[in-house]
Protein backbone atom coordinates (compact mmCIF):
# COMPACT_ATOMS: atom_id res chain seq x y z
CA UNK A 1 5.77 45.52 32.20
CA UNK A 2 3.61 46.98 35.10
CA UNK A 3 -0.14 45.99 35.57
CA UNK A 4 -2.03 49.07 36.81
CA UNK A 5 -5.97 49.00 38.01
CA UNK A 6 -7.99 52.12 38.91
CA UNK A 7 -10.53 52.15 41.22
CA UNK A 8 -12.46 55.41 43.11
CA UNK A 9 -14.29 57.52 39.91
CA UNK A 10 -17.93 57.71 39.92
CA UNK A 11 -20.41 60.51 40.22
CA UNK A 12 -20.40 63.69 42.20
CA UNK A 13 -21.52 67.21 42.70
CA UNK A 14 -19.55 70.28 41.93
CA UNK A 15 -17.59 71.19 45.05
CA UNK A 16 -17.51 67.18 46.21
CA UNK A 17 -14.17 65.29 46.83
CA UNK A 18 -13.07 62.04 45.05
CA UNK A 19 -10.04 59.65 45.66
CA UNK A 20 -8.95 57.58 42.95
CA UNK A 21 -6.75 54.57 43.40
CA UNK A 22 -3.95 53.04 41.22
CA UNK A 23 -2.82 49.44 42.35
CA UNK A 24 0.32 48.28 40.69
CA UNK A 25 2.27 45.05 40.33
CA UNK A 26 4.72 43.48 38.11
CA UNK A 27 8.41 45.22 37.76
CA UNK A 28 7.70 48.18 39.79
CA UNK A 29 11.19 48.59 40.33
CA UNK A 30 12.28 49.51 36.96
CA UNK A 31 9.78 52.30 37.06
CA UNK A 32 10.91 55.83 36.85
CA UNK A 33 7.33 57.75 37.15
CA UNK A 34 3.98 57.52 37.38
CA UNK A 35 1.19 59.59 37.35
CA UNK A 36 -2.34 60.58 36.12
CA UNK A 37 -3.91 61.27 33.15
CA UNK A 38 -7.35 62.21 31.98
CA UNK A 39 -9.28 61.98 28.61
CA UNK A 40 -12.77 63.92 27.65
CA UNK A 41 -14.64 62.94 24.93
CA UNK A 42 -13.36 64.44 22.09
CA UNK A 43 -10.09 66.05 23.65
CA UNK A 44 -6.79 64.63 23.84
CA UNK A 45 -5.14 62.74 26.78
CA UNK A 46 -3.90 65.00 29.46
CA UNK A 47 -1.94 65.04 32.46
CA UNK A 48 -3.41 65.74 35.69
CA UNK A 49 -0.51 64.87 38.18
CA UNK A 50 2.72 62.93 37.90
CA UNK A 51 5.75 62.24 39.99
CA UNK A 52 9.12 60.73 39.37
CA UNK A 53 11.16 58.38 41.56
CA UNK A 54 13.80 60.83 42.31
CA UNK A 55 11.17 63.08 43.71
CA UNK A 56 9.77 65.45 41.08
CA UNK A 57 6.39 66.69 41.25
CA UNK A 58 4.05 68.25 38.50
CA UNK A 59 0.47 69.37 38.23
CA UNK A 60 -1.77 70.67 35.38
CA UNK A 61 -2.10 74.01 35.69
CA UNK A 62 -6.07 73.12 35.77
CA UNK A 63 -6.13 71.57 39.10
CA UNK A 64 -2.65 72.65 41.07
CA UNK A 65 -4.37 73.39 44.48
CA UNK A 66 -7.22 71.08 44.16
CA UNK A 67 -6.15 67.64 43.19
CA UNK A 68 -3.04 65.53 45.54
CA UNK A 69 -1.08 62.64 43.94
CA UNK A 70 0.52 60.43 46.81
CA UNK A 71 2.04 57.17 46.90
CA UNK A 72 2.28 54.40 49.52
CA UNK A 73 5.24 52.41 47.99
CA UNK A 74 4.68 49.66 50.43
CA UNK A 75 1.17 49.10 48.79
CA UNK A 76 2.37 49.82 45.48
CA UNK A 77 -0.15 52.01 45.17
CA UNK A 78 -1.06 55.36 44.35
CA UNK A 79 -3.52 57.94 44.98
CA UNK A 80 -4.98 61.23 43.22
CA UNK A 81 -7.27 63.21 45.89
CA UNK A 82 -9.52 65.71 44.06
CA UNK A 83 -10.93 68.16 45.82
CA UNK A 84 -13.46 70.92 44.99
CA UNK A 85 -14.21 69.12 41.66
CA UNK A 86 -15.38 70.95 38.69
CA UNK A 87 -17.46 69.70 35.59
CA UNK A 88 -14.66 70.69 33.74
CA UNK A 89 -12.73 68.04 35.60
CA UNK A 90 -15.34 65.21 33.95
CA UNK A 91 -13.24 62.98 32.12
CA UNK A 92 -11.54 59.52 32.12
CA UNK A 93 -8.77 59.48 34.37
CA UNK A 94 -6.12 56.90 33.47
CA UNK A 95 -3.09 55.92 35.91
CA UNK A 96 -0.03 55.47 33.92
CA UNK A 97 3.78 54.00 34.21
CA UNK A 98 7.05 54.83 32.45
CA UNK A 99 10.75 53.23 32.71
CA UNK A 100 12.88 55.89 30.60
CA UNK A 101 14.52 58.58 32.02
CA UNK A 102 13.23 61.37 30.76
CA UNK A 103 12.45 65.54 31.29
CA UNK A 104 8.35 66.12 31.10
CA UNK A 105 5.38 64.23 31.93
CA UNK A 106 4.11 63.94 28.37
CA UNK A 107 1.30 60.76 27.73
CA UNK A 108 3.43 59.67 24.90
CA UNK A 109 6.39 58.54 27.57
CA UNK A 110 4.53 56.49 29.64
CA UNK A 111 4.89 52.77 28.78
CA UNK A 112 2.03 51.46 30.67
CA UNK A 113 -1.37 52.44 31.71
CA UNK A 114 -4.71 51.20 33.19
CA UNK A 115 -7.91 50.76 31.64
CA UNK A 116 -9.42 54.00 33.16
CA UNK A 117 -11.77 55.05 35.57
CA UNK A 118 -14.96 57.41 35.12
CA UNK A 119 -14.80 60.92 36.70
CA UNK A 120 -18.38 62.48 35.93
CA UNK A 121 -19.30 65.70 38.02
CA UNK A 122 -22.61 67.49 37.95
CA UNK A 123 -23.28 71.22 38.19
């Protein structure tokens, strides 16, 4: 099992810039991707940006060429840098964790997630 803890949301202006944070520990090594999710009220969880182990990258369609998911692996951490925020882009952002070996990034294939930051941005 991997323990994951966001940190970075709060509240912005349309056009700011936000960094979240994911810090993970536990049995990072067994896991084969992680990435980032968010949830607005009402609307189902989505994902923002994920990456797998071996290297492969994917975005939401919604924010390819605004938002950045890195990763130090020496700090077991990783990072989503949003840029040009929307208010669309208000939502719950979740970090998330999965050991299978699988094609996608769907929510429902990630074993492990955090307990959510707050994203709200103001027009």
């Amino acid at each position: 099992q991997v323990r994951l803890v966001e940190s970075g949301g709060g509240l912005v202006q349309a056009g700011d810039s936000l960094r979240l944070s994911c810090a993970a520990s536990g049995s990072i090594l067994s896991v084969n991707a992680m990435g980032w999710f968010r949830q607005a009220p009402g609307m189902q969880r989505q994902l923002v940006a994920a990456f797998t182990r071996g290297g492969t990258t994917d975005y939401a369609d919604s924010v390819r060429g605004r938002f950045t998911i890195s990763r130090v692996n020496a700090q077991n951490t990783v990072y989503l840098q949003m840029n040009s925020l929307k208010p669309e882009d208000t939502a719950v952002y979740y970090c998330a964790a999965r050991q299978r070996y699988v094609l996608g990034f769907s929510p429902y294939q990630f074993d492990d997630w955090g307990q959510g930051t707050q994203v709200t941005v103001s027009s």
